[in-house]
Protein backbone atom coordinates (compact mmCIF):
# COMPACT_ATOMS: atom_id res chain seq x y z
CA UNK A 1 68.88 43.13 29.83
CA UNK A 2 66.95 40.11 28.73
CA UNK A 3 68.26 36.34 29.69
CA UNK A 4 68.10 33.59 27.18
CA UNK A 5 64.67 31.37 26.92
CA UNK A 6 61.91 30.25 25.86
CA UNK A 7 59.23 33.22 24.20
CA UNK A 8 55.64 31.73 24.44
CA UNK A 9 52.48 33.93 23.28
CA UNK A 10 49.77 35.50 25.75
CA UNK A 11 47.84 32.32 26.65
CA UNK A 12 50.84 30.51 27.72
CA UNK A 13 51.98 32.77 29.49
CA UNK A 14 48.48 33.42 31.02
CA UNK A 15 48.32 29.83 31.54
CA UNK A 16 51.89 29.13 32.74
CA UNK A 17 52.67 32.12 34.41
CA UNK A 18 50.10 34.30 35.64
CA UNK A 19 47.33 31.80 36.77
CA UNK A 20 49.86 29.50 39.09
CA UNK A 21 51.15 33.45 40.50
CA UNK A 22 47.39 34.44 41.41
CA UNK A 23 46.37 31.09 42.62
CA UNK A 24 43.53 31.25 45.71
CA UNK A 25 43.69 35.00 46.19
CA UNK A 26 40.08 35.30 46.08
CA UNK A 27 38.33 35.19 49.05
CA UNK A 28 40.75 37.18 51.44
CA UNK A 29 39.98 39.54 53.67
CA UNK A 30 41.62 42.76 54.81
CA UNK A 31 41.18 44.45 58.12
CA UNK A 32 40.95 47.99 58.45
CA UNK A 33 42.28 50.16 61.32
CA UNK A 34 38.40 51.18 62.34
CA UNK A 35 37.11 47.26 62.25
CA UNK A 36 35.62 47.27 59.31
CA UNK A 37 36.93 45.22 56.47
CA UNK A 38 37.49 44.14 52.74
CA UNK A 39 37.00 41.39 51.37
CA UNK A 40 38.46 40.19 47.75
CA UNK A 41 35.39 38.50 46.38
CA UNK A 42 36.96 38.05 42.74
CA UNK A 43 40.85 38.54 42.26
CA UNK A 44 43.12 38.33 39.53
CA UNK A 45 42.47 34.22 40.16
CA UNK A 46 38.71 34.73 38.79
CA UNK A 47 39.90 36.32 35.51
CA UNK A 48 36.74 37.95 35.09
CA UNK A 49 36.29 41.50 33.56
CA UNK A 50 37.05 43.31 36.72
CA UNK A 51 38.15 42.41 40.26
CA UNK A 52 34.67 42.92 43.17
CA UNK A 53 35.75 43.89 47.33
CA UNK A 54 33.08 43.73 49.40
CA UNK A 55 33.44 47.07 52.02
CA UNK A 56 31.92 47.36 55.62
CA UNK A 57 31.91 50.44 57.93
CA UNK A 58 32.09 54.13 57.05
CA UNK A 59 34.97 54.12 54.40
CA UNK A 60 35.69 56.80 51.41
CA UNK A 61 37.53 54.98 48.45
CA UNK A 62 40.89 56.23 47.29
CA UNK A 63 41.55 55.44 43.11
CA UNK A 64 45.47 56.39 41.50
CA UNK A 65 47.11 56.07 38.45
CA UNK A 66 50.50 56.45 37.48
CA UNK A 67 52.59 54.93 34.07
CA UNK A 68 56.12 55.09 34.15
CA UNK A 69 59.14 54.25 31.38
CA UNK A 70 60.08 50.73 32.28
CA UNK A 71 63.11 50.01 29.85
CA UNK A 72 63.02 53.76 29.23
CA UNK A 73 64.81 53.94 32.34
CA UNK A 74 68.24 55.60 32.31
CA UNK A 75 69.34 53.20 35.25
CA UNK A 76 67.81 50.85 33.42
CA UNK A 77 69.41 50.74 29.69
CA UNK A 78 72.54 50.84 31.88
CA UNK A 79 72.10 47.89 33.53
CA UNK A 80 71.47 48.97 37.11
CA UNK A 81 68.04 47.95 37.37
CA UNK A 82 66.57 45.03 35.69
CA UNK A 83 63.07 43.54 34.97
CA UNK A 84 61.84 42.46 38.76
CA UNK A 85 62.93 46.29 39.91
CA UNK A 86 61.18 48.29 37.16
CA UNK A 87 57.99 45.91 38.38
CA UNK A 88 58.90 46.55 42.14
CA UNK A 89 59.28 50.52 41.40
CA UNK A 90 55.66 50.60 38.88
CA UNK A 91 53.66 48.96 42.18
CA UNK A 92 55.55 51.56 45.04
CA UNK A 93 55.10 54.39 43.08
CA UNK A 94 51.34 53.66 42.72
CA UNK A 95 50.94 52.66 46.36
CA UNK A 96 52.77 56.01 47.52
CA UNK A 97 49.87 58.08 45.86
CA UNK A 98 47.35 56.48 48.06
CA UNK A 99 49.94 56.72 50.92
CA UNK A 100 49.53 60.08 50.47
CA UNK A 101 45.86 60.30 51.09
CA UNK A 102 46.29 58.59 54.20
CA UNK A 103 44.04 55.67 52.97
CA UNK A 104 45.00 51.78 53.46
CA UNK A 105 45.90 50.04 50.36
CA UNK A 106 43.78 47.30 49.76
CA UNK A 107 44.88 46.47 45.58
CA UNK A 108 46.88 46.90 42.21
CA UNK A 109 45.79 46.98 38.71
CA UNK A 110 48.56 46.31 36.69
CA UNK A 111 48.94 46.92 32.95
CA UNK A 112 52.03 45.07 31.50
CA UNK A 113 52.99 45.44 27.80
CA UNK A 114 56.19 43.74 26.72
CA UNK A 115 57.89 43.11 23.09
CA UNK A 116 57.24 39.94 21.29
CA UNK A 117 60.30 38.83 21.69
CA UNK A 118 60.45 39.02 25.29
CA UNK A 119 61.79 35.80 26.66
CA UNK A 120 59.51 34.12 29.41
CA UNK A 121 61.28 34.63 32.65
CA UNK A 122 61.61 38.41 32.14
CA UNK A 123 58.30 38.59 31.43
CA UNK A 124 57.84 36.53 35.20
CA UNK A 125 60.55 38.92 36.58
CA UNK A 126 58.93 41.93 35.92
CA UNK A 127 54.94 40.50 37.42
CA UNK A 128 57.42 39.31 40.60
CA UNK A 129 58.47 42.48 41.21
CA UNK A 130 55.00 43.71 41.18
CA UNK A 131 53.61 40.82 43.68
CA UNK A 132 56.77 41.84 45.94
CA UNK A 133 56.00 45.26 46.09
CA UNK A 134 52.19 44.42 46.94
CA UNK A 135 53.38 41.92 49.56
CA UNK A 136 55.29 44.45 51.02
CA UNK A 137 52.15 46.95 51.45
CA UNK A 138 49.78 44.52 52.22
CA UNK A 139 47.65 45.02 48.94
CA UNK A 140 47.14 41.76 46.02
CA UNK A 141 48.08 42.86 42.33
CA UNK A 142 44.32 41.81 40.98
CA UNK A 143 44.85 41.68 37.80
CA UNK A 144 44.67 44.22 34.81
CA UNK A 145 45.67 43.71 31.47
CA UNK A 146 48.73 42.23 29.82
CA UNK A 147 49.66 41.87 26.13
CA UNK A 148 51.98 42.78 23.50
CA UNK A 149 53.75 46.36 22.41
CA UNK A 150 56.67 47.84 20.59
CA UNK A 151 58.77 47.96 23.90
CA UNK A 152 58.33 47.32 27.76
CA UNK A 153 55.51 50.11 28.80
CA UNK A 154 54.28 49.78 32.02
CA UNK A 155 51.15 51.44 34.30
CA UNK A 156 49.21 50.58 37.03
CA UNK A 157 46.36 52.05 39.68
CA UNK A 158 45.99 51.73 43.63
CA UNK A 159 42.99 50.95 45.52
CA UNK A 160 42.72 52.63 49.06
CA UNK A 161 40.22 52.86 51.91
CA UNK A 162 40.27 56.02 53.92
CA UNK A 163 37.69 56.74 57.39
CA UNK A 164 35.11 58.88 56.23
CA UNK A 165 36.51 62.72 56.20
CA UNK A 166 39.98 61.29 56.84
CA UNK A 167 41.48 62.00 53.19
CA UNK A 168 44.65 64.29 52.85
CA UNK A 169 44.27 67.14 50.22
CA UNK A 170 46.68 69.45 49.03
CA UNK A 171 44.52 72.51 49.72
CA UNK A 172 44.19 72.76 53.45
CA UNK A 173 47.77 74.63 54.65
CA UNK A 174 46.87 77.61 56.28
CA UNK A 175 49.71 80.65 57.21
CA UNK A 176 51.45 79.84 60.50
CA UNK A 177 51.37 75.37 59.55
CA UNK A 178 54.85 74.31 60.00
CA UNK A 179 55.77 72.33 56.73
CA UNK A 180 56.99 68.92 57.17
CA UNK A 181 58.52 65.74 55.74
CA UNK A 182 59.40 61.86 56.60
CA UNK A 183 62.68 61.30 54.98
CA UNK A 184 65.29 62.90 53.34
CA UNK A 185 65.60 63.77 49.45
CA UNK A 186 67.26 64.43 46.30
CA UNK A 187 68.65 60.19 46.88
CA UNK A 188 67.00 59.22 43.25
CA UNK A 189 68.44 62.38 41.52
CA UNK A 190 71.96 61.44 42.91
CA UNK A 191 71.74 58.14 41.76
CA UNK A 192 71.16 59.16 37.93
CA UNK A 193 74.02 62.06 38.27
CA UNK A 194 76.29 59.64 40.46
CA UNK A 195 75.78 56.55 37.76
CA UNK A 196 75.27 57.76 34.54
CA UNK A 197 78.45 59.69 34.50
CA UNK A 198 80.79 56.85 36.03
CA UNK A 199 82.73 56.93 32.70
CA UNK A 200 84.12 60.44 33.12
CA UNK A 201 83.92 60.05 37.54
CA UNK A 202 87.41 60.11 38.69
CA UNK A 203 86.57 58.84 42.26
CA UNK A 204 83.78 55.80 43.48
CA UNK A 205 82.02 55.94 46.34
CA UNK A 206 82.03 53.11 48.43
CA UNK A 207 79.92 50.01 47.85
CA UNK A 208 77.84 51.00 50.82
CA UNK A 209 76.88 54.83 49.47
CA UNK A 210 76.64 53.22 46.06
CA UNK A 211 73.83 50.81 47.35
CA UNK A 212 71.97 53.54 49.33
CA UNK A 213 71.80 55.75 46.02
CA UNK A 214 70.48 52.54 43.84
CA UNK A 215 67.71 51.44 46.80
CA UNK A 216 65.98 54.62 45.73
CA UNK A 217 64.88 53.22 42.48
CA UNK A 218 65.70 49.59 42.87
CA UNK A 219 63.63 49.00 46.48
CA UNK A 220 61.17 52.63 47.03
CA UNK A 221 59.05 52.66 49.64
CA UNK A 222 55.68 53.73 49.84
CA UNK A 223 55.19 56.03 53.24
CA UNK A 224 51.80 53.95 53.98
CA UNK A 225 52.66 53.65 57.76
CA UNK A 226 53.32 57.34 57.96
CA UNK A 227 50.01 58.52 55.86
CA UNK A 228 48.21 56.17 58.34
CA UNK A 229 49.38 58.01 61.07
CA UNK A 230 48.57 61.80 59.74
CA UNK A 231 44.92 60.52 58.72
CA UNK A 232 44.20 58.91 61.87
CA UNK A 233 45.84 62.16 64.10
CA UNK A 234 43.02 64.55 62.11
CA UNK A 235 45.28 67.49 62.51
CA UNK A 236 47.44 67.21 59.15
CA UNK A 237 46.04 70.26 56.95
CA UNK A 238 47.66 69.60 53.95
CA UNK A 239 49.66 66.37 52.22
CA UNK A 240 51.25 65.15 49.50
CA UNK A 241 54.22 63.05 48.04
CA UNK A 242 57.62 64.39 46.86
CA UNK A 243 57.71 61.95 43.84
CA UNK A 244 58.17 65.05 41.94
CA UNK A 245 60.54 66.87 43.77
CA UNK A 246 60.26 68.45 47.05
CA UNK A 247 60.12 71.84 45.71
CA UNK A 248 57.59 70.42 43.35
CA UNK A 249 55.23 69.32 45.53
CA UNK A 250 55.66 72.66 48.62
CA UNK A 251 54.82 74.53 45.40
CA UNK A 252 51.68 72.54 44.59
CA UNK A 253 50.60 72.27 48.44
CA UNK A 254 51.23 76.15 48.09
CA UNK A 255 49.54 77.10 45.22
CA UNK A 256 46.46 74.93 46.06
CA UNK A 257 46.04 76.23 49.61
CA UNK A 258 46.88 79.78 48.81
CA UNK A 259 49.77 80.38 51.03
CA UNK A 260 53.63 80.90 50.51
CA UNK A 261 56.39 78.66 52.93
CA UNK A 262 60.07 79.81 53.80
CA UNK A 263 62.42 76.71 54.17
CA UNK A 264 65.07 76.62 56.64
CA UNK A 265 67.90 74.70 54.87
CA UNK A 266 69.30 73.46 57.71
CA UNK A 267 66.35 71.89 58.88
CA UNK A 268 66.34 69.54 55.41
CA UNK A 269 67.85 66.36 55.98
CA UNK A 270 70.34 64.98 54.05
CA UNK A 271 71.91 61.42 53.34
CA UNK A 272 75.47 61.38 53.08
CA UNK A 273 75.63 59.51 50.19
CA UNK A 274 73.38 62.51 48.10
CA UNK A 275 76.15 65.28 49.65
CA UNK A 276 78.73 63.01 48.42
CA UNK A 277 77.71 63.00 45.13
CA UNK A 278 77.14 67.25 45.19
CA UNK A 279 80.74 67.59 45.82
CA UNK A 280 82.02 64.65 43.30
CA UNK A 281 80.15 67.09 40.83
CA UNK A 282 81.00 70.08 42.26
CA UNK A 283 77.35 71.45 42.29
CA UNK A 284 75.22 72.98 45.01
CA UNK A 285 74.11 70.23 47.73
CA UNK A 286 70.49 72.41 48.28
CA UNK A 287 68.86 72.24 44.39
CA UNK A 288 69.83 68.54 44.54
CA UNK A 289 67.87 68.13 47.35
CA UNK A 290 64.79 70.07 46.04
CA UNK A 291 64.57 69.36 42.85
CA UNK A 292 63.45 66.56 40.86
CA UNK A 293 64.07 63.47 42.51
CA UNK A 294 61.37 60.98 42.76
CA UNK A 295 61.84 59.75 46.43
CA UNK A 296 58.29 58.91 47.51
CA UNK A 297 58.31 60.83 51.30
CA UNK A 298 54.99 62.55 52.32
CA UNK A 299 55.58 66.48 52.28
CA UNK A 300 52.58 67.73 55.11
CA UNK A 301 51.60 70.60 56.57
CA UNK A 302 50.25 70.79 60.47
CA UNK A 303 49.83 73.72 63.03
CA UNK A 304 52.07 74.63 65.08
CA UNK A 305 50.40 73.46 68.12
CA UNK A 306 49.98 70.02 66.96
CA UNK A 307 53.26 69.27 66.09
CA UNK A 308 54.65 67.56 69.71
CA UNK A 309 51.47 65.25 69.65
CA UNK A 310 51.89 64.26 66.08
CA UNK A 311 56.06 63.51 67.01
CA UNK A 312 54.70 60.96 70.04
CA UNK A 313 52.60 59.14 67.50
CA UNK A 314 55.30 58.98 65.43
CA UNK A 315 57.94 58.12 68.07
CA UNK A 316 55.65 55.74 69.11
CA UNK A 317 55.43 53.93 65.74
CA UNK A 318 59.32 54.15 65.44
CA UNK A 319 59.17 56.26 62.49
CA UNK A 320 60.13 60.09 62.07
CA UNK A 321 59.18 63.15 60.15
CA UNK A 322 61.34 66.44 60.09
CA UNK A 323 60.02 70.10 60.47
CA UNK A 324 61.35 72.27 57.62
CA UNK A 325 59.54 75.27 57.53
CA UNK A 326 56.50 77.23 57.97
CA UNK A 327 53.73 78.86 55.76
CA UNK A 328 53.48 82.51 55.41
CA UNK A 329 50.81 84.77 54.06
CA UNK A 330 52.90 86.32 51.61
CA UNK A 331 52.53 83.64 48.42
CA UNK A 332 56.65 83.65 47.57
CA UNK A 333 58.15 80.34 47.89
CA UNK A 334 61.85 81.27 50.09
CA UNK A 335 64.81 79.63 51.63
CA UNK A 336 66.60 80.84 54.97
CA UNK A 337 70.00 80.01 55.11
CA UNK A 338 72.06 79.41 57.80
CA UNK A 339 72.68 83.42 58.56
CA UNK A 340 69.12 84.06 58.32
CA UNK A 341 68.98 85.66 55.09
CA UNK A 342 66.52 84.87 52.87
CA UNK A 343 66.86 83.84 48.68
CA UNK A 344 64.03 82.15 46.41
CA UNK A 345 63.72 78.38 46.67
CA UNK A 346 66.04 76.95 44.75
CA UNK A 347 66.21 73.66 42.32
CA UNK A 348 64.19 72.53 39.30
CA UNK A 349 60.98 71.10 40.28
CA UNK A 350 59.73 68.09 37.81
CA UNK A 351 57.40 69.73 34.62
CA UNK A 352 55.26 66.83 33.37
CA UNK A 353 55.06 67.53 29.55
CA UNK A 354 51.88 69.00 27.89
């Protein structure tokens, strides 16, 4: 994965590199959707010990931190993704954690540790990918910590703003919420089936389904327009992302608000490209939508009631959400298929190791 160049030690870089990327960012300001706003006072340009935003109006502050693999990356180490995407995908999957709070992102603290012998521009590659991803959200990379390590490891944490009493929690679903999402899923699990087993695949997709599968990892998005929208509505009870798995996270939203859900699986959406891939395997479309795939929609919960209101906002703002299911009293966790029978949710949800 690495190009041929020059390898130049952590000042250099710092010098040649970093400083030029982070030039004038100090000193902006961002606008919030109340009025208020925040200003950078010291950014990654200041290289001081931490980066300062100055906040007006009512706001509650929104902190997440997520590491992932870098190079450790299946897609990776088989040459799918490369240095600027594992950057791209460390900033998104941050930003998607404050997404789901509903809060405005407003910065990045990146962490970057890279092997000795890492040439120069992948080193630049990987802090570009970062920047675009921040670009894209709206929200400067301010800095963090960079330095040496036995192999690429990456980490970072999001900054968010949130109105006062505006942050989604997990814990608010209550029996009779319809259970929602923005997007389809199971896209990033596909990809890893689809592409790490091209050597024994007797048939290719086209270079159109291919692409769709790869965007999930290469280009994720962070649902920051759509959290917006469910904090600002104040009748979301309940939200969270799917980066685990959408059965992960309806179990999570259902074990912290007490309450069971019964999915209707034809109400979950599905990309061609993903049911492609379930029947070039030969394995059941539904747990490859549910289980662990780490494709960064917001899984909600809203009542009934509330639901046509919340589509106009949404309709309004060109963006979508579909309604899956609804919470039940009863705590089990259930999927009603097509002839109305009911069978336990199936798919592996994501276990982080303990």
């Amino acid at each position: 994965m690495s190009t041929n160049g020059p390898v130049s030690d952590e000042p250099t870089r710092l010098a040649a590199i970093v400083t030029p990327m982070f030039a004038g960012q100090s000193g902006a300001s961002y606008r919030l959707s109340d009025g208020a706003t925040a200003q950078l006072l010291a950014g990654a340009d200041a290289q001081d010990d931490c980066a300062v935003f100055r906040l007006d109006g009512s706001q509650e502050l929104v902190l997440g931190s997520d590491y992932v693999r870098g190079a450790k990356f299946g897609l990776y180490e088989l040459g799918y993704l490369d240095d600027y995407d594992v950057g791209y995908y460390l900033a998104m999957a941050n930003f998607s954690d404050v997404a789901a709070m509903g809060a405005q992102p407003i910065a990045l603290l990146s962490v970057i540790r890279y092997p000795k012998a890492m040439p120069d521009e992948d080193f630049a590659q990987v802090l570009r990918g970062i920047n675009d991803a921040c670009d894209q959200v709206g929200a400067p990379n301010v800095g963090g910590d960079i330095g040496t390590a036995e192999r690429l490891i990456l980490s970072a944490s999001a900054v968010g703003v949130v109105e006062a009493g505006r942050s989604l929690r997990r814990d608010g679903a209550r029996p009779g919420d319809r259970l929602c999402i923005t997007g389809p899923t199971g896209i990033a699990a596909a990809a890893q089936r689809y592409f790490g087993r091209l050597d024994t695949a007797g048939t290719r997709m086209d270079e159109t389904d291919e692409q769709i599968l790869l965007n999930a990892w290469k280009r994720p998005r962070a649902r920051v327009a759509e959290g917006r929208l469910l904090s600002t509505g104040g009748v979301v009870t309940s939200c969270q992302d799917s980066s685990d798995g959408l059965k992960a996270g309806i179990e999570t939203i259902a074990s912290r608000s007490g309450v069971g859900f019964v999915v209707e699986e034809e109400a979950l959406p599905v990309v061609d490209a993903v049911a492609q891939v379930a029947k070039l395997a030969d394995i059941d479309l539904i747990p490859l939508l549910l289980g662990d795939s780490v494709d960064f929609q917001l899984v909600f919960t809203v009542p009934a009631e509330h639901v046509p209101a919340l589509r106009e906002s949404f309709d309004e703002a060109g963006l979508d959400f579909h309604d899956i299911g609804v919470a039940t009293e009863a705590p089990d966790l259930l999927l009603r298929t097509g002839d109305g029978t009911t069978r336990e949710l199936p798919g592996a949800a994501w276990r982080h190791a303990t």
